[in-house]
PDB file of N, CA and C in Angstrom:
ATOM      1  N   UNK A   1      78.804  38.058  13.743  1.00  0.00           N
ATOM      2  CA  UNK A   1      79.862  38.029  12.742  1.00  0.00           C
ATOM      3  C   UNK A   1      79.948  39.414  12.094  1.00  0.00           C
ATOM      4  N   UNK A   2      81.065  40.149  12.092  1.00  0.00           N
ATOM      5  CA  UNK A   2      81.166  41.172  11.195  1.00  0.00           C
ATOM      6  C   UNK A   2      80.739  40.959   9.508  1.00  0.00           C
ATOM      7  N   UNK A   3      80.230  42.550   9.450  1.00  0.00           N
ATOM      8  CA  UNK A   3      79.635  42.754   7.888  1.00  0.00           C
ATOM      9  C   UNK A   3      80.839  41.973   6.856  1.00  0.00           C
ATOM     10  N   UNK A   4      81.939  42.355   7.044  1.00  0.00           N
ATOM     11  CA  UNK A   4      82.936  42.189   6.134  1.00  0.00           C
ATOM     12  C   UNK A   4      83.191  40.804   6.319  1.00  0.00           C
ATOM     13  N   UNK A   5      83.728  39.871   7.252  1.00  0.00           N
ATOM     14  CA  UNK A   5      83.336  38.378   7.376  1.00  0.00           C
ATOM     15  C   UNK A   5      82.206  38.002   6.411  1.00  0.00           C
ATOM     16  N   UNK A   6      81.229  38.183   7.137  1.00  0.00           N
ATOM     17  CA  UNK A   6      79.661  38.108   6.500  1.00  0.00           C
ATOM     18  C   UNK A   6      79.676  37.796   4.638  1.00  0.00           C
ATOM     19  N   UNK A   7      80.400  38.891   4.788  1.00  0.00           N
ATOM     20  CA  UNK A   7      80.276  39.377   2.676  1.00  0.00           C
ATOM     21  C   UNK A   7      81.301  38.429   1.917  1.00  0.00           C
ATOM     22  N   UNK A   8      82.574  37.913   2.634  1.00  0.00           N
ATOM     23  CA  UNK A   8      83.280  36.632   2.713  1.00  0.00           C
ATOM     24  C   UNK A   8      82.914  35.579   2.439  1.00  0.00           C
ATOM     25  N   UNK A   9      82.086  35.320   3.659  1.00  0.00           N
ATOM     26  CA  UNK A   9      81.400  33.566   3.950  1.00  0.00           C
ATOM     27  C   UNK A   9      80.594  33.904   2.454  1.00  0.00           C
ATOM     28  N   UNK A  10      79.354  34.683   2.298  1.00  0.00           N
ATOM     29  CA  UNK A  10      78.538  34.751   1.140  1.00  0.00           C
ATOM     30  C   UNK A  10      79.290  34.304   0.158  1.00  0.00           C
ATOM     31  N   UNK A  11      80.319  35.057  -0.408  1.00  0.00           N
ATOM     32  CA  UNK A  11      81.132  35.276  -1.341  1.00  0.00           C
ATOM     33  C   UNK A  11      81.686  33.681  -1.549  1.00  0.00           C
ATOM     34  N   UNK A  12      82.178  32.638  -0.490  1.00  0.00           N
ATOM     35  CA  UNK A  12      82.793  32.110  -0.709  1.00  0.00           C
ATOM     36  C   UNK A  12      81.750  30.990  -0.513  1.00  0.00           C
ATOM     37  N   UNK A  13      80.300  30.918  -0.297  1.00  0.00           N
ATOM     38  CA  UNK A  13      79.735  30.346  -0.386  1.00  0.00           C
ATOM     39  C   UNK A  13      79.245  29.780  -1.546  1.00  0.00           C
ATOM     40  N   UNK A  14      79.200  31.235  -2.508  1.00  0.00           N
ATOM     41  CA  UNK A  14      78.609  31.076  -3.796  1.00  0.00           C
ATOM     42  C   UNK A  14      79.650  30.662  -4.608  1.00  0.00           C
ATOM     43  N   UNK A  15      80.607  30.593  -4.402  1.00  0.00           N
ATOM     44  CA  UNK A  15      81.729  29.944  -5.015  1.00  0.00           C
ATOM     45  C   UNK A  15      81.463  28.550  -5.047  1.00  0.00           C
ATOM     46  N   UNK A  16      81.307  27.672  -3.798  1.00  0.00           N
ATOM     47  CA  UNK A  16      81.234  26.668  -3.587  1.00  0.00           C
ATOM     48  C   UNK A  16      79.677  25.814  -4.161  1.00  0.00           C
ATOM     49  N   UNK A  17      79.179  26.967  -4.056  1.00  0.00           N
ATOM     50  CA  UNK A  17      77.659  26.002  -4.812  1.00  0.00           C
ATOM     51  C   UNK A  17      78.118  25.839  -6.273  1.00  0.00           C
ATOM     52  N   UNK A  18      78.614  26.848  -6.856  1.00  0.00           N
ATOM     53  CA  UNK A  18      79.011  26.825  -8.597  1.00  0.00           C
ATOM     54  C   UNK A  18      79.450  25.825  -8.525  1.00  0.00           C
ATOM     55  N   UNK A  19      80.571  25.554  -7.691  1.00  0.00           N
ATOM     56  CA  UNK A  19      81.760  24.112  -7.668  1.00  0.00           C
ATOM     57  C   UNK A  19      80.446  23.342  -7.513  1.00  0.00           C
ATOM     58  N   UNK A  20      80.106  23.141  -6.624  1.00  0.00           N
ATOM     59  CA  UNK A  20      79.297  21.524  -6.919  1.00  0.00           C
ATOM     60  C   UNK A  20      77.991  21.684  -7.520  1.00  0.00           C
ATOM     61  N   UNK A  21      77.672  22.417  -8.294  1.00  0.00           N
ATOM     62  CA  UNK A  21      76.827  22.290  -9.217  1.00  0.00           C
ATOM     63  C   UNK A  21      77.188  21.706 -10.591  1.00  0.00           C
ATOM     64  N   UNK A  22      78.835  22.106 -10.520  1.00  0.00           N
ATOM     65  CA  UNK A  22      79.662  21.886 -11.768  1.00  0.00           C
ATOM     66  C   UNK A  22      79.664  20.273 -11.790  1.00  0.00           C
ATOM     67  N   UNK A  23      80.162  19.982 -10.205  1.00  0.00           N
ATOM     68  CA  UNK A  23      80.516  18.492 -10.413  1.00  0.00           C
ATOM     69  C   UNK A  23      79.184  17.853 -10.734  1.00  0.00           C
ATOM     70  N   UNK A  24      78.082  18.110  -9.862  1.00  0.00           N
ATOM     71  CA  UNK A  24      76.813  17.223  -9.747  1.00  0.00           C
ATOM     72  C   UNK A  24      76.012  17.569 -10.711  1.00  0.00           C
ATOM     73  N   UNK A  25      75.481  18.692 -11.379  1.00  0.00           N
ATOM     74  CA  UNK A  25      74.251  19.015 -12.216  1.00  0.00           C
ATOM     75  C   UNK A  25      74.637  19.634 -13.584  1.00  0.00           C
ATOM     76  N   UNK A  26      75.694  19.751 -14.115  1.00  0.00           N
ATOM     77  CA  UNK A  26      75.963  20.984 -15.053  1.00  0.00           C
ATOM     78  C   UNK A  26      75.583  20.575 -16.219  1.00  0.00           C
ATOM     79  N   UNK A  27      75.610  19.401 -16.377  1.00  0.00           N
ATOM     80  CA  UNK A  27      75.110  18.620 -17.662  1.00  0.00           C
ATOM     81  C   UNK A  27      73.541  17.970 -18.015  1.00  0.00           C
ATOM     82  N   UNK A  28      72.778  18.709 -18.722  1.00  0.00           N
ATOM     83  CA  UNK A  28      71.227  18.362 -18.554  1.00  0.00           C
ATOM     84  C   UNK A  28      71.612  17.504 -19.723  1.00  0.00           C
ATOM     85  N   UNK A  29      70.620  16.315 -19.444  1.00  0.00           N
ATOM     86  CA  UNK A  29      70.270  14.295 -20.340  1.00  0.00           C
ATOM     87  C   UNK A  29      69.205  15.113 -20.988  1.00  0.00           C
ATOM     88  N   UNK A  30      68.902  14.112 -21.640  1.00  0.00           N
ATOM     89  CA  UNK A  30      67.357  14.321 -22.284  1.00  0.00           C
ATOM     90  C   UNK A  30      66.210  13.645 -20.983  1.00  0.00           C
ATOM     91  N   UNK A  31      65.124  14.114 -20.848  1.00  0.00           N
ATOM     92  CA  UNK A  31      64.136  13.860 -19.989  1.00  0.00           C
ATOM     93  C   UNK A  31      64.350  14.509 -18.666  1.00  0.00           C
ATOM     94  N   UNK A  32      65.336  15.726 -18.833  1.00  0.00           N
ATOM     95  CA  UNK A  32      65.345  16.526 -17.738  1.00  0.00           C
ATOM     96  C   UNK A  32      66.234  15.993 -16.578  1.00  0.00           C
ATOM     97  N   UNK A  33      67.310  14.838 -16.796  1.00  0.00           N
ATOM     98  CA  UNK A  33      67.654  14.241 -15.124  1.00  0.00           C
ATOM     99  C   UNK A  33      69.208  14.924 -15.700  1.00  0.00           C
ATOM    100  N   UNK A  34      70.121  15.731 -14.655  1.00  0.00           N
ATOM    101  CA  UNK A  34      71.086  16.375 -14.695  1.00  0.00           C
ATOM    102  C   UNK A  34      72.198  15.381 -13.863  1.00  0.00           C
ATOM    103  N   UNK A  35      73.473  15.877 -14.747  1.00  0.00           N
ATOM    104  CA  UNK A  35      74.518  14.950 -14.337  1.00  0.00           C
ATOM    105  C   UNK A  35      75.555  16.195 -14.293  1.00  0.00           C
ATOM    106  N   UNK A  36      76.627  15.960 -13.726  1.00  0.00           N
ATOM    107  CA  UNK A  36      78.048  16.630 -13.576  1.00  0.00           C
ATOM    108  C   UNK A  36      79.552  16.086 -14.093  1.00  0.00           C
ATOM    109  N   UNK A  37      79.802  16.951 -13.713  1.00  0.00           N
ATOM    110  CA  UNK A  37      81.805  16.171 -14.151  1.00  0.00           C
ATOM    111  C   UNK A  37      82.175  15.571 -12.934  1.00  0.00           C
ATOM    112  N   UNK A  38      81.679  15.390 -11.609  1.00  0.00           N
ATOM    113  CA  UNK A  38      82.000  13.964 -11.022  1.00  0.00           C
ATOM    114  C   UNK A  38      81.814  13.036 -11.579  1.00  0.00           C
ATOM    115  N   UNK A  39      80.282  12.609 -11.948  1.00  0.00           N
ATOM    116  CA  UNK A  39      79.781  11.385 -12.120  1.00  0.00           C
ATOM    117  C   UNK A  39      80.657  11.029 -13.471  1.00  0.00           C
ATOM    118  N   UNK A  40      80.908  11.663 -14.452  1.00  0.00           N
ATOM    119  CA  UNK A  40      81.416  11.353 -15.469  1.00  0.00           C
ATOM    120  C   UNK A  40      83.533  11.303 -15.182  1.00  0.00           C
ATOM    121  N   UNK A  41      83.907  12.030 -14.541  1.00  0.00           N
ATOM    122  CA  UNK A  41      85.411  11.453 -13.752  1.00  0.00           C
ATOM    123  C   UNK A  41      85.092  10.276 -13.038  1.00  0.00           C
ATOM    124  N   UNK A  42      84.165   9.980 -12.499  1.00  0.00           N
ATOM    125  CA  UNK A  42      84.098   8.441 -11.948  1.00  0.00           C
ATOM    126  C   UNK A  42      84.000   7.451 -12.966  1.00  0.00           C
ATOM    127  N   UNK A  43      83.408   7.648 -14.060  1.00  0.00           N
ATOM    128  CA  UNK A  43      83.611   6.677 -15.211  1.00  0.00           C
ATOM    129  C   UNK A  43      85.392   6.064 -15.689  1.00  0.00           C
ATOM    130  N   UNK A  44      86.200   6.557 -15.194  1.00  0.00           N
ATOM    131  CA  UNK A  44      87.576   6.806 -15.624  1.00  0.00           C
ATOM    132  C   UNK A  44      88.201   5.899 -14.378  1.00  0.00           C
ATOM    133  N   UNK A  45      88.483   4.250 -14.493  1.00  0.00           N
ATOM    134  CA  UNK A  45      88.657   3.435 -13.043  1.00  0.00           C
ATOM    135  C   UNK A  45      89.871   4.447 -12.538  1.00  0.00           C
ATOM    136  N   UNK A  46      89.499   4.201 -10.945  1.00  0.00           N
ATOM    137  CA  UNK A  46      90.778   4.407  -9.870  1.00  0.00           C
ATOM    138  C   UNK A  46      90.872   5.690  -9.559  1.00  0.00           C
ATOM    139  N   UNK A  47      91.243   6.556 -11.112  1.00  0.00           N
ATOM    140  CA  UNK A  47      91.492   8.321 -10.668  1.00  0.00           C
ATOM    141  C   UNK A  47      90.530   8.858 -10.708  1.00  0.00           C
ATOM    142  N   UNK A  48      89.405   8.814 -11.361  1.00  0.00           N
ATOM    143  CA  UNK A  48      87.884   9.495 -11.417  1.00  0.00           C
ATOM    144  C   UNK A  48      87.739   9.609 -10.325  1.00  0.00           C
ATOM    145  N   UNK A  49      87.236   8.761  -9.451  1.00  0.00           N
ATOM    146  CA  UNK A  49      86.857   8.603  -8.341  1.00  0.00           C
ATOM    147  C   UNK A  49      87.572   9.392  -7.058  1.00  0.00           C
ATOM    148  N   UNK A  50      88.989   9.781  -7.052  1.00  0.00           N
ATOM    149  CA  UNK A  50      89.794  10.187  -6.775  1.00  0.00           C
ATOM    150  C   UNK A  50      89.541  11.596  -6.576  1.00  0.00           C
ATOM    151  N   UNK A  51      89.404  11.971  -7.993  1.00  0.00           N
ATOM    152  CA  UNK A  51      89.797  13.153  -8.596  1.00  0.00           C
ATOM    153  C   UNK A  51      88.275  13.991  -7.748  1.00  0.00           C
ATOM    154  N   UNK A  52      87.207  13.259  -8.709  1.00  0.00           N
ATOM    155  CA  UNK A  52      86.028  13.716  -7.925  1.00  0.00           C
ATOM    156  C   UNK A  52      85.986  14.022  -6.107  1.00  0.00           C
ATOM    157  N   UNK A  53      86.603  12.961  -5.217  1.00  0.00           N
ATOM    158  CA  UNK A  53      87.305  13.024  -4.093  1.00  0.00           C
ATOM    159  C   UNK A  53      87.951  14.110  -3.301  1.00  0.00           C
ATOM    160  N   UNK A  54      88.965  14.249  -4.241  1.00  0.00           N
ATOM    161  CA  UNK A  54      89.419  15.785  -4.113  1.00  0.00           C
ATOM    162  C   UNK A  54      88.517  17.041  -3.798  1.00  0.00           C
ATOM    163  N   UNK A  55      87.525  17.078  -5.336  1.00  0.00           N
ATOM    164  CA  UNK A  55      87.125  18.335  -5.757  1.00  0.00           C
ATOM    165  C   UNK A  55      86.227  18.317  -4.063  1.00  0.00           C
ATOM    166  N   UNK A  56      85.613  17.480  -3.770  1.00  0.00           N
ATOM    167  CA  UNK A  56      84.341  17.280  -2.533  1.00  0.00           C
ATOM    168  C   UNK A  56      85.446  18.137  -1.725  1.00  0.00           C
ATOM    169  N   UNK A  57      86.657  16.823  -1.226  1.00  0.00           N
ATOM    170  CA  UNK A  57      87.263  17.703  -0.128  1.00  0.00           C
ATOM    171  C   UNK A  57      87.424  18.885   0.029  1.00  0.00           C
ATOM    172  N   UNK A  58      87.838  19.373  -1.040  1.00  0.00           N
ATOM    173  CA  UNK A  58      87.726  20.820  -1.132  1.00  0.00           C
ATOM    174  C   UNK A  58      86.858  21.626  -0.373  1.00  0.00           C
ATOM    175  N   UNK A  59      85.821  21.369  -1.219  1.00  0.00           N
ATOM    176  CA  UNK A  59      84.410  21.863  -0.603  1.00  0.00           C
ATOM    177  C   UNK A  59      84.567  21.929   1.022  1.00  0.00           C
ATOM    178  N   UNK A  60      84.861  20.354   1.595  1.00  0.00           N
ATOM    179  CA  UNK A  60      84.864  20.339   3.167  1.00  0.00           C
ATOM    180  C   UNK A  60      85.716  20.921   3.737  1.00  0.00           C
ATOM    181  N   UNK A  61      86.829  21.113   3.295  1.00  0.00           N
ATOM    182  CA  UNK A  61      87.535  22.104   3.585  1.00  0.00           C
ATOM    183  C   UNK A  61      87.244  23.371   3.859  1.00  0.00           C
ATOM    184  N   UNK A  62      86.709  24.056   3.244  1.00  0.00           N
ATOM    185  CA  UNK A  62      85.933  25.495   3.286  1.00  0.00           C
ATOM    186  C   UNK A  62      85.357  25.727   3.808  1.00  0.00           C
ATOM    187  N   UNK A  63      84.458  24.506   4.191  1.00  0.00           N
ATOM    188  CA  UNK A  63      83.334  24.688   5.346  1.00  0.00           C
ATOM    189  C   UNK A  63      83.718  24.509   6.488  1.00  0.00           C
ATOM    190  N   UNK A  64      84.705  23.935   6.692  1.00  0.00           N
ATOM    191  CA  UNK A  64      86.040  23.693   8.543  1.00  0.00           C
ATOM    192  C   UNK A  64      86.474  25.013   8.186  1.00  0.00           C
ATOM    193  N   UNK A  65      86.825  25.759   7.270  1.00  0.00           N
ATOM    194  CA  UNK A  65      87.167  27.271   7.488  1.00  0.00           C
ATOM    195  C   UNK A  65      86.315  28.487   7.800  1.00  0.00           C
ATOM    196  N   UNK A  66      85.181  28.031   7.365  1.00  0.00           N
ATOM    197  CA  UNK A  66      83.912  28.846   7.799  1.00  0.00           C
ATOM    198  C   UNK A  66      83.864  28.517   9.232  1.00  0.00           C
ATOM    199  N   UNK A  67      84.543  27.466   9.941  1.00  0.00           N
ATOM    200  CA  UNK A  67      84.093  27.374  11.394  1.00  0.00           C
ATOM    201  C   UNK A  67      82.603  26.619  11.663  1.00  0.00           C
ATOM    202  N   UNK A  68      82.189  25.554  10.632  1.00  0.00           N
ATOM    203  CA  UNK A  68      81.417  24.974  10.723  1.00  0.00           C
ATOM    204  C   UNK A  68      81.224  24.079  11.992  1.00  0.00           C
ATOM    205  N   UNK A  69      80.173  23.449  12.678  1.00  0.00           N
ATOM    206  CA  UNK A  69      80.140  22.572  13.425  1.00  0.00           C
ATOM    207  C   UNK A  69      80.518  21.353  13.106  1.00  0.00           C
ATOM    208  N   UNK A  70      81.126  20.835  14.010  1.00  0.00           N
ATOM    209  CA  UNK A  70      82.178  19.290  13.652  1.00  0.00           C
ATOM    210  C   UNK A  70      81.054  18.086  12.977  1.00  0.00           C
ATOM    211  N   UNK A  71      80.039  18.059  13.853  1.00  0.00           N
ATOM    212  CA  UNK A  71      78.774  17.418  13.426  1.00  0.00           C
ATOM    213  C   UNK A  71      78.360  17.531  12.094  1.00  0.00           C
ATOM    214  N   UNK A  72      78.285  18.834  11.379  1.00  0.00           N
ATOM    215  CA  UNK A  72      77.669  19.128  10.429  1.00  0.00           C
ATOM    216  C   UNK A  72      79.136  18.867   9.145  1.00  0.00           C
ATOM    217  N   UNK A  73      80.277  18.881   9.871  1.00  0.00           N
ATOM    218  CA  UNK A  73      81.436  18.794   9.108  1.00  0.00           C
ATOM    219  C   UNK A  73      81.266  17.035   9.021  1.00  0.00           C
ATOM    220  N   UNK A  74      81.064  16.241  10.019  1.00  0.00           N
ATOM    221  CA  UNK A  74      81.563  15.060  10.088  1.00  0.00           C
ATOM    222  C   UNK A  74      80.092  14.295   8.837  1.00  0.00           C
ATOM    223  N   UNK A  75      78.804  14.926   8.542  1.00  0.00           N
ATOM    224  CA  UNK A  75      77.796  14.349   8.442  1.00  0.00           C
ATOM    225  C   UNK A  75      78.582  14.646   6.211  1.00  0.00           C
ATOM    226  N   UNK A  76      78.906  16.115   6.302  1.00  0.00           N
ATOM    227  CA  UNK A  76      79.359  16.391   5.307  1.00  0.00           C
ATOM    228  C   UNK A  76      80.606  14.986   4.715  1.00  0.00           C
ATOM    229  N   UNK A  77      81.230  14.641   5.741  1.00  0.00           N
ATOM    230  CA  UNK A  77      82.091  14.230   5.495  1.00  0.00           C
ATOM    231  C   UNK A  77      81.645  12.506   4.873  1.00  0.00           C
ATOM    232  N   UNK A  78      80.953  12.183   5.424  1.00  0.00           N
ATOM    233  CA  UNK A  78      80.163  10.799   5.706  1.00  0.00           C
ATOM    234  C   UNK A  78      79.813  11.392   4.374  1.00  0.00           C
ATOM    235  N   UNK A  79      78.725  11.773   3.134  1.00  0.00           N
ATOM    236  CA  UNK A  79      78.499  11.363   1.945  1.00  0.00           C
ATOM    237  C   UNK A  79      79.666  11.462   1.070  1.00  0.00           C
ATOM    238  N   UNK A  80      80.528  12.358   1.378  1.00  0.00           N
ATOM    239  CA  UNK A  80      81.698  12.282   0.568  1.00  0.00           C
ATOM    240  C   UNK A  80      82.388  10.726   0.364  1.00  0.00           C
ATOM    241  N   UNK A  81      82.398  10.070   1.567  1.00  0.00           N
ATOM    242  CA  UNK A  81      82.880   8.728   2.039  1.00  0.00           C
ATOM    243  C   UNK A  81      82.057   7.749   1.229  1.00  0.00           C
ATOM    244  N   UNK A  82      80.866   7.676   1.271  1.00  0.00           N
ATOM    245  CA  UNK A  82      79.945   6.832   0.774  1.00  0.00           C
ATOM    246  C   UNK A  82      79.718   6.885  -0.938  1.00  0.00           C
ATOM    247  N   UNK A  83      79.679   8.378  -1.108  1.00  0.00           N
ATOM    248  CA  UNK A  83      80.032   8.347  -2.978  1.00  0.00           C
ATOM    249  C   UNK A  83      80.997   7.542  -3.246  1.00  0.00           C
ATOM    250  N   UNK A  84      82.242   8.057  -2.361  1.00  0.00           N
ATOM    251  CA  UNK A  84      83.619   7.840  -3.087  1.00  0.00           C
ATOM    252  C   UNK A  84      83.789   6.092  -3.311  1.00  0.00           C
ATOM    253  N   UNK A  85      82.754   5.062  -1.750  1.00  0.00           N
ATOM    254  CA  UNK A  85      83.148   3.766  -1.642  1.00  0.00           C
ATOM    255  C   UNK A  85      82.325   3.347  -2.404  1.00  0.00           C
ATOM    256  N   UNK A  86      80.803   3.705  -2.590  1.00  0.00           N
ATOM    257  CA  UNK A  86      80.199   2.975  -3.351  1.00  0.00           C
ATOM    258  C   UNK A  86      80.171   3.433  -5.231  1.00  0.00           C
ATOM    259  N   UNK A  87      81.108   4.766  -5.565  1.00  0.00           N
ATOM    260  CA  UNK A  87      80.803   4.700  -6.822  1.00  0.00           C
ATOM    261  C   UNK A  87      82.083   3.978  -7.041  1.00  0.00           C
ATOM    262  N   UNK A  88      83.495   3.546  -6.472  1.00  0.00           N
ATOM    263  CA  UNK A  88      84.290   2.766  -7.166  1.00  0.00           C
ATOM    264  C   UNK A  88      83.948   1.398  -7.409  1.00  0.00           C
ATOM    265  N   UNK A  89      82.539   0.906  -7.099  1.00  0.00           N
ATOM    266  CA  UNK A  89      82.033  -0.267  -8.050  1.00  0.00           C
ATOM    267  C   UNK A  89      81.993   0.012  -8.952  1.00  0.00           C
ATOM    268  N   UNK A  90      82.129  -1.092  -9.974  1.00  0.00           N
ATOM    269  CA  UNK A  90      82.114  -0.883 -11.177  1.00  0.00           C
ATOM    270  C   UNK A  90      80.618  -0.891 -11.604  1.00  0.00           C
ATOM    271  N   UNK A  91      80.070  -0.154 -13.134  1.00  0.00           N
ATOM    272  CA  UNK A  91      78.669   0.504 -13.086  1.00  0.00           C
ATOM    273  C   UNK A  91      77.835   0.408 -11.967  1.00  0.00           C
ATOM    274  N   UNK A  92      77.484  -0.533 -10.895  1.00  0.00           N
ATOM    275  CA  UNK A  92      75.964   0.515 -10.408  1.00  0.00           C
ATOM    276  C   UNK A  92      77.013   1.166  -9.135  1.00  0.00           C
ATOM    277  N   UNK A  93      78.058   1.490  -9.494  1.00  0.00           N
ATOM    278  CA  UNK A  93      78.843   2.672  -8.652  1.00  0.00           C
ATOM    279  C   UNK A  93      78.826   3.647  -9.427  1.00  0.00           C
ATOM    280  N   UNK A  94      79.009   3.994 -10.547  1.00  0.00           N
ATOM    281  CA  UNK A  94      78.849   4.742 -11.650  1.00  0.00           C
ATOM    282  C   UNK A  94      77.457   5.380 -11.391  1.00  0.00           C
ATOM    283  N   UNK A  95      76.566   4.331 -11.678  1.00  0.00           N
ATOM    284  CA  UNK A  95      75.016   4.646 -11.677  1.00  0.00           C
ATOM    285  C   UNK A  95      74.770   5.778 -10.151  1.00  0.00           C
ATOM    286  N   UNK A  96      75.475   5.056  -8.898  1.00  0.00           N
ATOM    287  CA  UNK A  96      74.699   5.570  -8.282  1.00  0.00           C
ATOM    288  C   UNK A  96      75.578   7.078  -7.820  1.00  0.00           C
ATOM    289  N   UNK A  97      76.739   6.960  -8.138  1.00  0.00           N
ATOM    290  CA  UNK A  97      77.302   8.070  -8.013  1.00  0.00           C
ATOM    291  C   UNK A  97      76.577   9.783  -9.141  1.00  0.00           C
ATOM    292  N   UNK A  98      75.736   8.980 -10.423  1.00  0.00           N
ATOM    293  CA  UNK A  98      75.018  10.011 -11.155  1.00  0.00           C
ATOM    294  C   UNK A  98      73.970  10.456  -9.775  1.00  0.00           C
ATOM    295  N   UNK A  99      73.413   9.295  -9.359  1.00  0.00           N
ATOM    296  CA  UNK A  99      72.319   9.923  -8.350  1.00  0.00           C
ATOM    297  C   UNK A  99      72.373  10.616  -7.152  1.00  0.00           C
ATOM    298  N   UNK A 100      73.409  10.396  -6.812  1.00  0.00           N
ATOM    299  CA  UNK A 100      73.961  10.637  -5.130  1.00  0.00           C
ATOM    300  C   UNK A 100      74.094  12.034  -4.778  1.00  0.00           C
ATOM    301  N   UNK A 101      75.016  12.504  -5.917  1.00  0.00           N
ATOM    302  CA  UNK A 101      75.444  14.190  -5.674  1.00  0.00           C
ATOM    303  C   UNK A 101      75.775  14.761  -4.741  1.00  0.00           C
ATOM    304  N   UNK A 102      76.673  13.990  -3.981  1.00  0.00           N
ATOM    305  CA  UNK A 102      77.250  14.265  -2.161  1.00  0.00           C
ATOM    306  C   UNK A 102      77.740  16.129  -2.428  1.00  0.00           C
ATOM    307  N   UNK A 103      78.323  16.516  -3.504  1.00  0.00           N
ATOM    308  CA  UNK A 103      78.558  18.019  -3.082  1.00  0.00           C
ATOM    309  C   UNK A 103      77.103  18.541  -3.042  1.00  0.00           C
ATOM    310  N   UNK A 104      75.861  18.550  -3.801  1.00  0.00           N
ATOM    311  CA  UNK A 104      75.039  18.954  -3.921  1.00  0.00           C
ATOM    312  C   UNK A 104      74.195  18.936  -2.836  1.00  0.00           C
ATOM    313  N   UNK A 105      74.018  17.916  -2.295  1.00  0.00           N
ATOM    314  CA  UNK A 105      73.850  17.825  -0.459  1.00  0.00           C
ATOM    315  C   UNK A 105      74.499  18.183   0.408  1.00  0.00           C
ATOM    316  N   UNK A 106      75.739  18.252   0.379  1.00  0.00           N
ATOM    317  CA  UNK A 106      76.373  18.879   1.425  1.00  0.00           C
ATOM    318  C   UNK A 106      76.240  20.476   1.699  1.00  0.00           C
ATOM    319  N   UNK A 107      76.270  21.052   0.115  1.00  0.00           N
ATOM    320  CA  UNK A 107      75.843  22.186   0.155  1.00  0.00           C
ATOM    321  C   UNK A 107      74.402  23.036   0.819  1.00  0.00           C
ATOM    322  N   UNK A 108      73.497  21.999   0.142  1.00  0.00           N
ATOM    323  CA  UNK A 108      72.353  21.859   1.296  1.00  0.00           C
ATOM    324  C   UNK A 108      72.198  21.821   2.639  1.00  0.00           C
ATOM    325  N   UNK A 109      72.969  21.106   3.144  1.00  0.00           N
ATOM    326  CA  UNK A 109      73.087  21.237   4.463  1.00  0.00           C
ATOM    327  C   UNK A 109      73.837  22.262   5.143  1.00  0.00           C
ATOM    328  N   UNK A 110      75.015  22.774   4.355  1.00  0.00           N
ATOM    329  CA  UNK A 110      75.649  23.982   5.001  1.00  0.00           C
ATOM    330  C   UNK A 110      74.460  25.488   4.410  1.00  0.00           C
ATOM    331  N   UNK A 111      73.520  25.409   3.703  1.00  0.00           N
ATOM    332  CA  UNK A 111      72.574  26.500   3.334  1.00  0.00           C
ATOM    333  C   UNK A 111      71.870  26.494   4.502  1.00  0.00           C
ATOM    334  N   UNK A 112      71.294  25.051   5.320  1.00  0.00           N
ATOM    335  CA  UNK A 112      70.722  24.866   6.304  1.00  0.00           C
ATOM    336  C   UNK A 112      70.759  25.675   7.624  1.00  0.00           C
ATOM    337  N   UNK A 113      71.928  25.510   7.509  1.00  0.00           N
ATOM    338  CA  UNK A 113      73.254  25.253   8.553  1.00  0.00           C
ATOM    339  C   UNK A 113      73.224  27.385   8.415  1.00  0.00           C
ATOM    340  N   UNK A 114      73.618  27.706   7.713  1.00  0.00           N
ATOM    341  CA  UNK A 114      73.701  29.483   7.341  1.00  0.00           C
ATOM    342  C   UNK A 114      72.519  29.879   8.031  1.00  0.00           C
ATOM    343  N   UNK A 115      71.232  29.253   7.111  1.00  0.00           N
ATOM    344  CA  UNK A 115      69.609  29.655   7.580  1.00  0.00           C
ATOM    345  C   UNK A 115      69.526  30.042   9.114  1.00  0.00           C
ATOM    346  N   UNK A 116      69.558  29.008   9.590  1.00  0.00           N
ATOM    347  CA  UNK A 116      69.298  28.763  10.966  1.00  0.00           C
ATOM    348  C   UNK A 116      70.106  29.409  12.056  1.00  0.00           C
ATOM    349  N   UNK A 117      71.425  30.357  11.778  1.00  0.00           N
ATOM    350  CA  UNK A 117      71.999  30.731  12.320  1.00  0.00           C
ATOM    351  C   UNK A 117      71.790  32.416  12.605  1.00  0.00           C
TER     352      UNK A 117
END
């Protein structure tokens, strides 16, 4: 990959961790367990969930523009799916959508995914 690509992907990498750090962790509880503005837009029936939805896609989006592997796109894609179905229960969708943090993993896996390449 060229330097200038290279300084891109970085660039637009670190963009994308801020984003889902925002949604998943930005908000420290008392006793140290961190929450985001997903979990708390999912509190809000129908569009929370939505909205949070979006912000993920996003994310997956970026990473099909990085030229990610379909696998690693489709695995990305699969927690996005599973937040989105299981936090529109009402509370322990809530609950588990605080725990889940599908951008925060996905990101993980595309750091993986960088590493190894």
């Amino acid at each position: 990959m060229p330097e200038n690509a290279q300084n891109h992907t970085q660039e637009t990498r670190e963009k994308l961790d801020r984003l889902a750090w925002l949604l998943d962790s930005a908000i420290r509880l008392p006793g140290g367990f961190r929450i985001g503005l997903d979990g708390i837009m999912g509190l809000v029936p129908g569009v929370g969930d939505l909205a949070g939805a979006a912000f993920s896609g996003y994310i997956l989006l970026q990473a099909a523009r990085m030229k990610l592997p379909a696998t690693l796109l489709a695995r990305m894609g699969l927690n996005i799916v599973l937040e989105v179905l299981i936090g529109s229960i009402p509370v322990l969708g809530d609950l588990f959508d605080f725990g889940f943090k599908a951008n925060r993993r996905n990101m993980r896996l595309m750091e993986k995914y960088f590493e190894s390449t």
